[in-house]
C-alpha atoms as a PDB file:
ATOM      1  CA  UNK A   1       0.000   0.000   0.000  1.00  0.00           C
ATOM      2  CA  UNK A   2       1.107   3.812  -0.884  1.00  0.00           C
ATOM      3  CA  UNK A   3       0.448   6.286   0.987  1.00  0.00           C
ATOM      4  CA  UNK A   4      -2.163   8.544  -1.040  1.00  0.00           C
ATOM      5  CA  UNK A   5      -1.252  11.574  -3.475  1.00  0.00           C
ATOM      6  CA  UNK A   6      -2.500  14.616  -5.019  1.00  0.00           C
ATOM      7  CA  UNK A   7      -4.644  15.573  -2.390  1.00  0.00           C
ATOM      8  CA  UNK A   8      -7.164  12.963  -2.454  1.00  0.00           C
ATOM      9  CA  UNK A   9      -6.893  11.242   0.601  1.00  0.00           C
ATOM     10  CA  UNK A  10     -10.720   9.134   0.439  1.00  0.00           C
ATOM     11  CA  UNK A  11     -12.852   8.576  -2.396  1.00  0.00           C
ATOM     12  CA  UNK A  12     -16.701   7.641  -2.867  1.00  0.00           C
ATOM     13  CA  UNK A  13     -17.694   5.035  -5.153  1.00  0.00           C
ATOM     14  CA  UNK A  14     -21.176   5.798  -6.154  1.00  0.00           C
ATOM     15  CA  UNK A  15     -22.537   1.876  -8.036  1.00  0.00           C
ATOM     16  CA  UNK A  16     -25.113  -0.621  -8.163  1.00  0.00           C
ATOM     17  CA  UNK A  17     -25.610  -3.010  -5.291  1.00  0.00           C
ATOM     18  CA  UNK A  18     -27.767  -5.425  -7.708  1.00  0.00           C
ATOM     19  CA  UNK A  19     -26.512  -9.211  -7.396  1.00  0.00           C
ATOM     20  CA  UNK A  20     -27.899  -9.811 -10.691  1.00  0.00           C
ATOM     21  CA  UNK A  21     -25.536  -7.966 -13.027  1.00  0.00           C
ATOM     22  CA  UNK A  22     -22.880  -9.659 -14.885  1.00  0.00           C
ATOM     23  CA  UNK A  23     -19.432 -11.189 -13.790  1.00  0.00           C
ATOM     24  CA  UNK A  24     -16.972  -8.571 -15.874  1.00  0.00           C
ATOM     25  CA  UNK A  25     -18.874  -5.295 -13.927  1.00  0.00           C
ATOM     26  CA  UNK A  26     -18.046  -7.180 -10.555  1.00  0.00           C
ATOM     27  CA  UNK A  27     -14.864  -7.555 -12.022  1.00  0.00           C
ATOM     28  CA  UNK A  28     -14.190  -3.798 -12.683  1.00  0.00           C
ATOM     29  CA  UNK A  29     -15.616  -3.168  -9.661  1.00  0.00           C
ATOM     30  CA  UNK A  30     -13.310  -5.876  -7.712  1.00  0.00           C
ATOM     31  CA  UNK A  31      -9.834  -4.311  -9.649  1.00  0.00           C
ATOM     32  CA  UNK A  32     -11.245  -0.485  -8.775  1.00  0.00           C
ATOM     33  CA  UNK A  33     -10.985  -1.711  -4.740  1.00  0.00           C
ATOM     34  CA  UNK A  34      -8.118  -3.159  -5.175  1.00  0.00           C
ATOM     35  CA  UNK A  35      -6.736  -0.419  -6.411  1.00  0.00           C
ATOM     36  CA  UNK A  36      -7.753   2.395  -3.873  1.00  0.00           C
ATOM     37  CA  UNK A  37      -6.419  -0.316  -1.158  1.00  0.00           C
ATOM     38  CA  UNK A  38      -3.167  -0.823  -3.504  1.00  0.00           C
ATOM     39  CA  UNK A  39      -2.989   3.520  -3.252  1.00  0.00           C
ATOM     40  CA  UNK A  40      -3.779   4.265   0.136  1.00  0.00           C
ATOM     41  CA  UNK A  41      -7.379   5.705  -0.133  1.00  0.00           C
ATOM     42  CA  UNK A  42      -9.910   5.449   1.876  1.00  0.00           C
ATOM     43  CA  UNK A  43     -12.850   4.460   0.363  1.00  0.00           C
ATOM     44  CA  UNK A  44     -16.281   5.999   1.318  1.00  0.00           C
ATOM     45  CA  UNK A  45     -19.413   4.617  -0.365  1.00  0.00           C
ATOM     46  CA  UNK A  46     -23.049   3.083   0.747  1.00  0.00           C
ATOM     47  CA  UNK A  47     -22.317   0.328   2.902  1.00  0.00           C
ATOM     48  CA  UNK A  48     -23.559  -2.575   1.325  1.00  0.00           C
ATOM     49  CA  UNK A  49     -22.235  -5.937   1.098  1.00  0.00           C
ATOM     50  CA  UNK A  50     -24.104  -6.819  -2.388  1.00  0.00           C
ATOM     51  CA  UNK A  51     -23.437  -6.457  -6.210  1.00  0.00           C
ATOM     52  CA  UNK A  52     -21.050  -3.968  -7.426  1.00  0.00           C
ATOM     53  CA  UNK A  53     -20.883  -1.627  -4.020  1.00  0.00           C
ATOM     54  CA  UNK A  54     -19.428  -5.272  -2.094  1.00  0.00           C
ATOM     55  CA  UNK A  55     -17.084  -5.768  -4.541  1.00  0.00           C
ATOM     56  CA  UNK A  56     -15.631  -2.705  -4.157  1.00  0.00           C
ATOM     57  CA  UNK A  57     -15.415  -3.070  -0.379  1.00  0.00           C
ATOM     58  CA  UNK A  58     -14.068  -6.465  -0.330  1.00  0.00           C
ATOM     59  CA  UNK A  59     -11.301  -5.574  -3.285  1.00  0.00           C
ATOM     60  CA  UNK A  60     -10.084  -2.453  -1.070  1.00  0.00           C
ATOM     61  CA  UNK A  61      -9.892  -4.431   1.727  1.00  0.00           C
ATOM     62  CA  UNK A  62      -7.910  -7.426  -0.248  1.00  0.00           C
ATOM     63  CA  UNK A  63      -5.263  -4.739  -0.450  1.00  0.00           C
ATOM     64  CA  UNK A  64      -5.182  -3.861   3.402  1.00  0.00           C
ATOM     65  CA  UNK A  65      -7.046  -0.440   3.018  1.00  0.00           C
ATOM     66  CA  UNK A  66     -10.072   1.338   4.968  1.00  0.00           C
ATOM     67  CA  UNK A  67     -13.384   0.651   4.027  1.00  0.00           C
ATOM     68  CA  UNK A  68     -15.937   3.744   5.553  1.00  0.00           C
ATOM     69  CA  UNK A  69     -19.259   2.974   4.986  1.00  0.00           C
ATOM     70  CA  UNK A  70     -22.210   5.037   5.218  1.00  0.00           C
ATOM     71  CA  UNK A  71     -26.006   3.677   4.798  1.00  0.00           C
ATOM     72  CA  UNK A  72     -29.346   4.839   6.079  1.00  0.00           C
ATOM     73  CA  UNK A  73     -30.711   3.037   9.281  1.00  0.00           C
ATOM     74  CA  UNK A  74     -33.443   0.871   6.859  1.00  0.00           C
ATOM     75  CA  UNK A  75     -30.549  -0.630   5.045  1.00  0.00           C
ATOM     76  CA  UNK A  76     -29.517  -2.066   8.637  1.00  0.00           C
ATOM     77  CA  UNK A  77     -29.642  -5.453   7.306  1.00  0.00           C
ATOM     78  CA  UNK A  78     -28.005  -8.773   7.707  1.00  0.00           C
ATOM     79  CA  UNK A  79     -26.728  -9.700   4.469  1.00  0.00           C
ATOM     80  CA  UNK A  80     -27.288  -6.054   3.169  1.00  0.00           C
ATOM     81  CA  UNK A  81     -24.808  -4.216   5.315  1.00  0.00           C
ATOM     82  CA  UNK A  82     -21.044  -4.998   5.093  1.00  0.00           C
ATOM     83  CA  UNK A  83     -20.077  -5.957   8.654  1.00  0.00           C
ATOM     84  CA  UNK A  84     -16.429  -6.077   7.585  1.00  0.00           C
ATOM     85  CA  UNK A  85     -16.263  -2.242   7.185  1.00  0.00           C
ATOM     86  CA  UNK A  86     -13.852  -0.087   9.221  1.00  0.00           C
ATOM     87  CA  UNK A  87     -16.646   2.188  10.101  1.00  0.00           C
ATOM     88  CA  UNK A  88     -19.878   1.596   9.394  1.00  0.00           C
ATOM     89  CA  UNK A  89     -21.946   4.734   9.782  1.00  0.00           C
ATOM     90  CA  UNK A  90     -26.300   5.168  10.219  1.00  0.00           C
ATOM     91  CA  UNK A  91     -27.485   7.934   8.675  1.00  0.00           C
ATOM     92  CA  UNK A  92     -31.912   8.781   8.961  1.00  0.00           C
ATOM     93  CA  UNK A  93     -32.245   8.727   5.231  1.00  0.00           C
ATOM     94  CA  UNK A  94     -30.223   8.704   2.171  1.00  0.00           C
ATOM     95  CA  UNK A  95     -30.121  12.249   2.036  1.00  0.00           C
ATOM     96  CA  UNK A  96     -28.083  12.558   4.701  1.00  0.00           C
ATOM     97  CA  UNK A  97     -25.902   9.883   3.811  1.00  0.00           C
ATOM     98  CA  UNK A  98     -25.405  11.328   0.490  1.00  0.00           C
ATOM     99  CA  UNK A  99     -24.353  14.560   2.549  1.00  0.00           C
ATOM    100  CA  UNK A 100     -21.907  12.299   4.193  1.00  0.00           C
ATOM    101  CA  UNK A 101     -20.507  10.769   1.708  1.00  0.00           C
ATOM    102  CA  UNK A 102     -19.765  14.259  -0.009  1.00  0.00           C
ATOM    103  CA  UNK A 103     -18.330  15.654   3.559  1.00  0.00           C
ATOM    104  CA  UNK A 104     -15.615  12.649   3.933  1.00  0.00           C
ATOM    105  CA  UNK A 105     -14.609  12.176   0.509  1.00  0.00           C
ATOM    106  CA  UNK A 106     -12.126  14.267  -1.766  1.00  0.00           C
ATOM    107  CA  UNK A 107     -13.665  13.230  -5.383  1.00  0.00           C
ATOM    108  CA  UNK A 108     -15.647  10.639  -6.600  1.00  0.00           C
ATOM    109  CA  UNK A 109     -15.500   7.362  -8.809  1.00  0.00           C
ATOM    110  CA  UNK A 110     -18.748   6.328 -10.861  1.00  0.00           C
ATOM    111  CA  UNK A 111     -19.333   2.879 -11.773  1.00  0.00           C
ATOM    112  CA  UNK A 112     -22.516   1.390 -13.714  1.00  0.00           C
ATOM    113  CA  UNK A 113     -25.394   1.434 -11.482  1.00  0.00           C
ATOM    114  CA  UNK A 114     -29.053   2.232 -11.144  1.00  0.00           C
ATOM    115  CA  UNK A 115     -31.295   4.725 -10.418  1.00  0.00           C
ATOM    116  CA  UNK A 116     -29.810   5.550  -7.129  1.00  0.00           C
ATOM    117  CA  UNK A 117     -26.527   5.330  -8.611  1.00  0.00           C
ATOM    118  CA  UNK A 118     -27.732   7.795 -11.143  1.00  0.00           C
ATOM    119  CA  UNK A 119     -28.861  10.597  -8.916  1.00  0.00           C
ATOM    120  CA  UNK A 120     -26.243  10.267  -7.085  1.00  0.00           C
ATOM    121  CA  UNK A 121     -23.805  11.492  -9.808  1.00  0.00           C
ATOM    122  CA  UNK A 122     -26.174  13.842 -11.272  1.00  0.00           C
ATOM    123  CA  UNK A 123     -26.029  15.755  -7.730  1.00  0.00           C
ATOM    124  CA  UNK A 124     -22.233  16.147  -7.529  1.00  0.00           C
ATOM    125  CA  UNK A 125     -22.473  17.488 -11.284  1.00  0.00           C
ATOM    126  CA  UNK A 126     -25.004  19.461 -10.674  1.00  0.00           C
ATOM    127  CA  UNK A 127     -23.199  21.089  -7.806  1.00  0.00           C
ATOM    128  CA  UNK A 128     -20.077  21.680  -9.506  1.00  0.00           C
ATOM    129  CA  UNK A 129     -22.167  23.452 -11.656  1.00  0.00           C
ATOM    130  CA  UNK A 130     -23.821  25.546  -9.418  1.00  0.00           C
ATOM    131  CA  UNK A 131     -19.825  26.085  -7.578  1.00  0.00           C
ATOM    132  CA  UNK A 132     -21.068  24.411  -4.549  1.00  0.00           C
ATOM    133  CA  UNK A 133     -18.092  21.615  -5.281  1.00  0.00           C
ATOM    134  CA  UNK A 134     -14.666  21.697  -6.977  1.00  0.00           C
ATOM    135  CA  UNK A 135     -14.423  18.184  -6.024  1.00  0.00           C
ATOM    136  CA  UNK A 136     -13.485  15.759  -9.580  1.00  0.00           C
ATOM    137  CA  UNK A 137     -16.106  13.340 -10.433  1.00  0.00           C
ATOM    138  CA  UNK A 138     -15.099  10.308 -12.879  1.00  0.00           C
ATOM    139  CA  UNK A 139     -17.222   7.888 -14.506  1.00  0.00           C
ATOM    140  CA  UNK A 140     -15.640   4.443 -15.257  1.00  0.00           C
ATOM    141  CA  UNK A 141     -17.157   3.467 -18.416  1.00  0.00           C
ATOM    142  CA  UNK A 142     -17.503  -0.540 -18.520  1.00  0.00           C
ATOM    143  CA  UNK A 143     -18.466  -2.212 -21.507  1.00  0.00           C
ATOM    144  CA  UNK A 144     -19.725   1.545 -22.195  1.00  0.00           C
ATOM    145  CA  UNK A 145     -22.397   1.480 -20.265  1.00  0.00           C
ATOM    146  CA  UNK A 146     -22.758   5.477 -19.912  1.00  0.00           C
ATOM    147  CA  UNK A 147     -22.564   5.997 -23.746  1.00  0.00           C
ATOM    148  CA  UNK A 148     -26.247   6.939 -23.739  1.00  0.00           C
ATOM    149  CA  UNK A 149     -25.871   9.425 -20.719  1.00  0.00           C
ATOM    150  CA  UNK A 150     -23.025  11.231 -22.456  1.00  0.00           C
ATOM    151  CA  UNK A 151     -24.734  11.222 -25.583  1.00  0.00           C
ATOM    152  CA  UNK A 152     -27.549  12.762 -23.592  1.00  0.00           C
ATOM    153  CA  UNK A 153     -25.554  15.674 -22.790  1.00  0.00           C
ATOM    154  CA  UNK A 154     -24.131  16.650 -25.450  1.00  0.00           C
ATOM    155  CA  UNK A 155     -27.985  17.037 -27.361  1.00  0.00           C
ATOM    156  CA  UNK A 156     -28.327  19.637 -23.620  1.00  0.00           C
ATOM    157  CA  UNK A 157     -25.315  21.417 -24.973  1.00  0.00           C
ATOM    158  CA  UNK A 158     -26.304  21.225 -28.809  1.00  0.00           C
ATOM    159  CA  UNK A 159     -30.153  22.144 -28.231  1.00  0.00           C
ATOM    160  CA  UNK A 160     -28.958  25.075 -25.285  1.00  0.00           C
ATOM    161  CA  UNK A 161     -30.542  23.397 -22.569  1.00  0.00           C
ATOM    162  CA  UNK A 162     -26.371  23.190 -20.802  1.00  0.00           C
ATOM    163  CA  UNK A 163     -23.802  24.923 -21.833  1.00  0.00           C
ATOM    164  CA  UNK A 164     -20.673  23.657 -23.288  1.00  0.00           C
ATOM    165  CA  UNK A 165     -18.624  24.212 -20.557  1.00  0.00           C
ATOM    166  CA  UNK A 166     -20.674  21.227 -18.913  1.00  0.00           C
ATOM    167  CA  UNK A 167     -19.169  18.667 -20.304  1.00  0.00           C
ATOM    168  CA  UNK A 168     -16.213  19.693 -18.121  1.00  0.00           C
ATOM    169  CA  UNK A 169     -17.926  18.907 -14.937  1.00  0.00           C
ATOM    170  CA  UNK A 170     -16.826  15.333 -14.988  1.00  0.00           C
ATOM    171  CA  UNK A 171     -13.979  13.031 -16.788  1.00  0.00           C
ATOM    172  CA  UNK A 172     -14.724   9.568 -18.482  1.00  0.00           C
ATOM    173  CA  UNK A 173     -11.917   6.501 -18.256  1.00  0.00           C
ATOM    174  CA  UNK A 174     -11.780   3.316 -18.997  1.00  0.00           C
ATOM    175  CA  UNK A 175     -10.309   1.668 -16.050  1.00  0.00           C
ATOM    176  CA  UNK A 176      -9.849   2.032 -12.497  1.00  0.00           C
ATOM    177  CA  UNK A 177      -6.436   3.043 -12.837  1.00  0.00           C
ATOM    178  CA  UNK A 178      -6.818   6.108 -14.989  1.00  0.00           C
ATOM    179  CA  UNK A 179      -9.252   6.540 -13.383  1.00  0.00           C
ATOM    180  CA  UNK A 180      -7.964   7.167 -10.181  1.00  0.00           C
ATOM    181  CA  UNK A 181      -4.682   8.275 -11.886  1.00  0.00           C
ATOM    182  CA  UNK A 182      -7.189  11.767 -13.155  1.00  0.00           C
ATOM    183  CA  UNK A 183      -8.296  12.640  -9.654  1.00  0.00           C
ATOM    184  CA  UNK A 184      -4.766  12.732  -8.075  1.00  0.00           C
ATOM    185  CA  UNK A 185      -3.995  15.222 -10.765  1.00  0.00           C
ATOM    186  CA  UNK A 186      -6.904  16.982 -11.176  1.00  0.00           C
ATOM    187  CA  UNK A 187      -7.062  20.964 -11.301  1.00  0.00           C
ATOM    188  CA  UNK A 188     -10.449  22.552 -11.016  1.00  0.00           C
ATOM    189  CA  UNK A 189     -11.336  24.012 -14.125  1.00  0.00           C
ATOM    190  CA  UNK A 190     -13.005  27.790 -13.758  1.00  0.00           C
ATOM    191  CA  UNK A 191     -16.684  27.359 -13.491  1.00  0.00           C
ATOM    192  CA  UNK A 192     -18.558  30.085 -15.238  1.00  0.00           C
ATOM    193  CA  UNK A 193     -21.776  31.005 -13.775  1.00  0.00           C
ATOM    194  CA  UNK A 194     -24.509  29.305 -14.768  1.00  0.00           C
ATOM    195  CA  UNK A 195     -26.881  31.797 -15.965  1.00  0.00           C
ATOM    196  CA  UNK A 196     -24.480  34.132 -17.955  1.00  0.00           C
END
């Protein structure tokens, strides 16, 4: 384990807990732990023990690093929660974990996922947008999975609905390691205001 550069010193990793998805997004997932652990990050993300958001946990923690996890007091469950967590913390409801999550971490890593998953990634952007965040926010594309969202924004930018400039609000890698290898060097690009 390294000790962590760049000023990122813990990371959230915002992903699907479904068990049902298939065996190379696990994979991805697995290799992205590992390689926080491998880096000396702390990860911070929802707690779980299932689908992509275990995976994570488990591969971080196959590498000897610190596993925070923060989930709302109904996912309290045996077999949802991971037990094997460093610190395991109960928020009311997943708005305040998501406020959690954002308060402990220094940038954040975006695997496939769901809805949840989703929203959660849209907020961060959104904030960056709106200068409430200069935190970096990287999507790890698998099998391209986010093709569709990116080509979603750039027909906001193209039809005026976003401007330009929003497609700077968040990077796009193919692997865990460039990933993480883009927030240690990141640089906060100037945010124009929204409106002008």
């Amino acid at each position: 384990m390294t000790a962590a550069t760049g000023g990122i010193r813990s990371v959230s990793v915002y992903c699907a807990s479904s068990r049902a998805v298939g065996p190379e997004f696990l994979h991805t997932a697995t290799e992205l732990g590992r390689a926080i652990g491998r880096r000396g990050i702390h990860l911070v993300y929802g707690g779980a023990s299932i689908g992509l958001m275990g995976a994570v946990a488990r591969g971080v923690h196959q590498e000897k690093g610190r596993v925070v996890g923060v989930l709302p007091r109904f996912f309290m469950v045996k077999g949802i929660r991971y037990d094997e967590a460093d610190e395991l913390i109960v928020t009311e409801d997943m708005r305040e974990r998501k406020a959690e999550m954002d308060r402990r971490s220094d940038g954040f890593i975006v695997l496939p996922g769901g809805i949840g998953t989703l929203e959660e990634a849209m907020e961060i952007i959104s904030m960056k947008q709106l200068r409430l965040t200069a935190k970096p926010l990287v999507f790890i594309n698998t099998l391209n999975y986010y093709d569709g969202l990116f080509a979603l924004f750039e027909e906001m930018v193209e039809l005026r609905f976003a401007k330009a400039e929003t497609l700077d609000l968040y990077a796009v890698r193919p692997d865990s390691e460039t990933a993480l290898d883009y927030l240690l060097s990141y640089q906060p690009p100037e945010i124009h205001s929204k409106w002008l």
